[in-house]
C-alpha atoms as a PDB file:
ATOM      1  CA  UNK A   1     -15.618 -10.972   4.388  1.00  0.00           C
ATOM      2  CA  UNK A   2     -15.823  -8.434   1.683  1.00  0.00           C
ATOM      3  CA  UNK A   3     -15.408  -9.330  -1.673  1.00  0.00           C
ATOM      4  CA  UNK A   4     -14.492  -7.268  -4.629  1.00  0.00           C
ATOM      5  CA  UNK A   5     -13.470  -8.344  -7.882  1.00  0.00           C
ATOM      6  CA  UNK A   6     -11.238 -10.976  -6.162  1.00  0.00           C
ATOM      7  CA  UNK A   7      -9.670  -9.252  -4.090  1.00  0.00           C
ATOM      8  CA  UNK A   8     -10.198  -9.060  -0.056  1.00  0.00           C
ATOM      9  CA  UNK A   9      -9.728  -7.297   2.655  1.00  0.00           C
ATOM     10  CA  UNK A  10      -6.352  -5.239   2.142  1.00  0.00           C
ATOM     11  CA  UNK A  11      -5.955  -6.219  -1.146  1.00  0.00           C
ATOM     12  CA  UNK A  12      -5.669  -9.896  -0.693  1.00  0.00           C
ATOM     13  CA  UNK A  13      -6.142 -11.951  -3.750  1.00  0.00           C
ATOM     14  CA  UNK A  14      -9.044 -14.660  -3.070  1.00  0.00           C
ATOM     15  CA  UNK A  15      -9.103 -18.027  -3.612  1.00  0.00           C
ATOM     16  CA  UNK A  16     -11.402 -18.920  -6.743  1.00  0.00           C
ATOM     17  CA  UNK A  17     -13.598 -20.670  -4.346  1.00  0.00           C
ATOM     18  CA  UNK A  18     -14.306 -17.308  -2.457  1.00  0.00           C
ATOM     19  CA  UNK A  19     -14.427 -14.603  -4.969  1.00  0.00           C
ATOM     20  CA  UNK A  20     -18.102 -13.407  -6.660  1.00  0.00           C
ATOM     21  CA  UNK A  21     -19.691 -15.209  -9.608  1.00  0.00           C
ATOM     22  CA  UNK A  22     -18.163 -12.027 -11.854  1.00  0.00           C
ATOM     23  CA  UNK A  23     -14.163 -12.368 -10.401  1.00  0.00           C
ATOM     24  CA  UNK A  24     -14.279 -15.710 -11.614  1.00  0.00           C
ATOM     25  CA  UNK A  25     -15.497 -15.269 -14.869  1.00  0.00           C
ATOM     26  CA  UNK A  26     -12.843 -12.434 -14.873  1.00  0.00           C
ATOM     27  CA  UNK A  27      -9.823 -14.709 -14.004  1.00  0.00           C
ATOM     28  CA  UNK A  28      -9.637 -16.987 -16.798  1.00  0.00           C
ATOM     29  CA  UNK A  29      -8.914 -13.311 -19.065  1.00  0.00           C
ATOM     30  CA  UNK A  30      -5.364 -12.631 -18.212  1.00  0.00           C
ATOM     31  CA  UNK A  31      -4.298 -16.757 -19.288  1.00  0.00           C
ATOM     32  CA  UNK A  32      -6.743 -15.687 -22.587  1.00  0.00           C
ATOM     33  CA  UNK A  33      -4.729 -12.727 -23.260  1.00  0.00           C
ATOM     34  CA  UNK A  34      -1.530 -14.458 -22.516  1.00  0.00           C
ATOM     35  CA  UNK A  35      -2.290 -17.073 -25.233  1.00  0.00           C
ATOM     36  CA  UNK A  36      -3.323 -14.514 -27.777  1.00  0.00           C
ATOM     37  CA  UNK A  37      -1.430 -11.970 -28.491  1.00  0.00           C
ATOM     38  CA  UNK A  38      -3.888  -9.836 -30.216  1.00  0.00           C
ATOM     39  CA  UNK A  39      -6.143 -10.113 -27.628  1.00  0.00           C
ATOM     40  CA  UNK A  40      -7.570  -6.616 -26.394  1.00  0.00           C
ATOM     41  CA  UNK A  41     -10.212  -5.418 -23.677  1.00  0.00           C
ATOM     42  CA  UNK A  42     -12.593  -2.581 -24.267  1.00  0.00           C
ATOM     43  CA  UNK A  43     -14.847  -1.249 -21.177  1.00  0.00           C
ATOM     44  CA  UNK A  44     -17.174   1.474 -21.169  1.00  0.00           C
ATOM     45  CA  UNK A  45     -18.540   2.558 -17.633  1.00  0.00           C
ATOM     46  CA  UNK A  46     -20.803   5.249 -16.882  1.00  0.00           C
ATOM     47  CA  UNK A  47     -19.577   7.954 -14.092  1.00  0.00           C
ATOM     48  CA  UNK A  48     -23.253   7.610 -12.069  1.00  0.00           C
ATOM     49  CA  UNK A  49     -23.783   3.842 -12.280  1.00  0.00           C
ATOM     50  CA  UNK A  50     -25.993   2.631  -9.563  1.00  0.00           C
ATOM     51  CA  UNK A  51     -26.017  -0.803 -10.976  1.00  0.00           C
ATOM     52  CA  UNK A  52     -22.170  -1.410 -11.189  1.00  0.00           C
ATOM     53  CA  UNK A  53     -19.553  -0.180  -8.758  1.00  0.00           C
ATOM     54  CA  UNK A  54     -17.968   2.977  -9.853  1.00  0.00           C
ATOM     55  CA  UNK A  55     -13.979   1.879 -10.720  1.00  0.00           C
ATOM     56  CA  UNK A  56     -14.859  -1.450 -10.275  1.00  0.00           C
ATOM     57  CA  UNK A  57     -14.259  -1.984 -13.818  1.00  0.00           C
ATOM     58  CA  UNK A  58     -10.764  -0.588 -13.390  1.00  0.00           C
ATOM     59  CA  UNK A  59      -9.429  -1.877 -10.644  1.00  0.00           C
ATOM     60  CA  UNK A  60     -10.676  -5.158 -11.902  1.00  0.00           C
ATOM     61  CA  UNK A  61      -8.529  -4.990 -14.807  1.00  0.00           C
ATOM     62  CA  UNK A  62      -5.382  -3.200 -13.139  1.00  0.00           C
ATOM     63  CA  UNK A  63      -5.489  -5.834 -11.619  1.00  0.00           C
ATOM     64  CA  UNK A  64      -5.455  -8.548 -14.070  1.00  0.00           C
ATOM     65  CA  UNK A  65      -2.045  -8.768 -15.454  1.00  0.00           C
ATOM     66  CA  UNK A  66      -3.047  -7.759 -18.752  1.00  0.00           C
ATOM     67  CA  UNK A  67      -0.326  -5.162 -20.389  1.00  0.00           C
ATOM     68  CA  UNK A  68      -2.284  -1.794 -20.266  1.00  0.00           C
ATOM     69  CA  UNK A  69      -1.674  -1.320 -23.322  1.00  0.00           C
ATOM     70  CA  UNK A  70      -4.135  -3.740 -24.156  1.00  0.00           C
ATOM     71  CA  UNK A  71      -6.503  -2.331 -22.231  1.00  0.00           C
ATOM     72  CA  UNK A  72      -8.978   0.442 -23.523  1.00  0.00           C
ATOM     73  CA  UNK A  73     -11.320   1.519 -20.385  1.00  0.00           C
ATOM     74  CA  UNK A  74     -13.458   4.370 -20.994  1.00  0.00           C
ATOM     75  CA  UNK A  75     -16.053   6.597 -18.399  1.00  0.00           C
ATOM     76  CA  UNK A  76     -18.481   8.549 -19.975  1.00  0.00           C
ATOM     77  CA  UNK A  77     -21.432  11.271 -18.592  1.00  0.00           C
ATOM     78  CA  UNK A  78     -24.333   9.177 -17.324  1.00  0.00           C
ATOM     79  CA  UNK A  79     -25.181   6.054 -15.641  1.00  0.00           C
ATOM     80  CA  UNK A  80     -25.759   2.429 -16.539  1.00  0.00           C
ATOM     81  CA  UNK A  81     -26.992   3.485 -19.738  1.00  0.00           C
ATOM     82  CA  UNK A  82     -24.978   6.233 -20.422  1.00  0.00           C
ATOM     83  CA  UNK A  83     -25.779   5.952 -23.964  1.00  0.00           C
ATOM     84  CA  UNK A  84     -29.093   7.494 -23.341  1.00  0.00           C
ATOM     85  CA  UNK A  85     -27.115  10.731 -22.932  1.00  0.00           C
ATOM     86  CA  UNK A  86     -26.063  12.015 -27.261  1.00  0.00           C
ATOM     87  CA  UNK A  87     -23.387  13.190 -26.154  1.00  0.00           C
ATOM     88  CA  UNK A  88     -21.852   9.571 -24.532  1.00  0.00           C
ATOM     89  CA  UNK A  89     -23.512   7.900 -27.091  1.00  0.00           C
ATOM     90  CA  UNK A  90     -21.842  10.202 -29.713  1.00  0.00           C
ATOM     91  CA  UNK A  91     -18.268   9.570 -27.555  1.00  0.00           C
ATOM     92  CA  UNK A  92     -18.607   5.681 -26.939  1.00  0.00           C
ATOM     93  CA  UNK A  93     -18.993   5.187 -30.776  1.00  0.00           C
ATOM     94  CA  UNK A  94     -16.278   6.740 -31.656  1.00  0.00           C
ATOM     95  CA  UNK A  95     -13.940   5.018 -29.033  1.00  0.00           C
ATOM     96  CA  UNK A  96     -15.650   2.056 -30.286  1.00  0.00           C
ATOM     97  CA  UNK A  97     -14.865   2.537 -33.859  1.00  0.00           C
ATOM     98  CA  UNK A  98     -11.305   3.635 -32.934  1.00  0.00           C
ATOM     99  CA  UNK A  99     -11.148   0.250 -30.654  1.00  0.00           C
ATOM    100  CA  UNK A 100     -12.350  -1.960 -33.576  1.00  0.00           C
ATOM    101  CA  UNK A 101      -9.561   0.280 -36.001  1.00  0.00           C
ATOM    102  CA  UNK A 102      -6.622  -0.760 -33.387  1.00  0.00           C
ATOM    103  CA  UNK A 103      -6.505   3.125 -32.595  1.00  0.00           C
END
């Protein structure tokens, strides 16, 4: 069976038992951000990642149940490392900054 993020085949959520080391570590966020108001996600993804799924990221955390307001997900130019690129690293630090400012 395919597995990604937790969810299956046709969008089936998956047990705990069957979802990827990564899905679980993801499913104990939304009960975190539940019990903390305050609580915010930041995610910065690169738009030629060969390493991590493109929109992986997102659909991970549409998925979560976390308000979207809380949720700050960013793509920049490059890959993995898209950081390596001045202009994303230029970008992602001032997302970053504006993150940390509640922006």
């Amino acid at each position: 069976m395919m597995k990604l993020n937790g969810f299956g085949p046709a969008g089936r959520l998956l047990a705990a038992d069957e979802r990827t080391p990564a899905a679980r570590r993801c499913a104990i966020v939304p009960s975190r951000a539940a019990a903390n108001g305050d609580f915010r996600v930041f995610a910065a993804t690169g738009y030629h990642d060969l390493t991590t799924t493109f929109y992986g990221v997102e659909h991970t955390f549409n998925h979560s149940g976390i308000p979207r307001d809380r949720l700050t997900l960013k793509n920049y130019f490059g890959g993995h490392m898209m950081y390596l690129n001045e202009a994303s690293l230029a970008a992602l630090s001032a997302d970053i900054r504006a993150f940390i400012r509640g922006r």
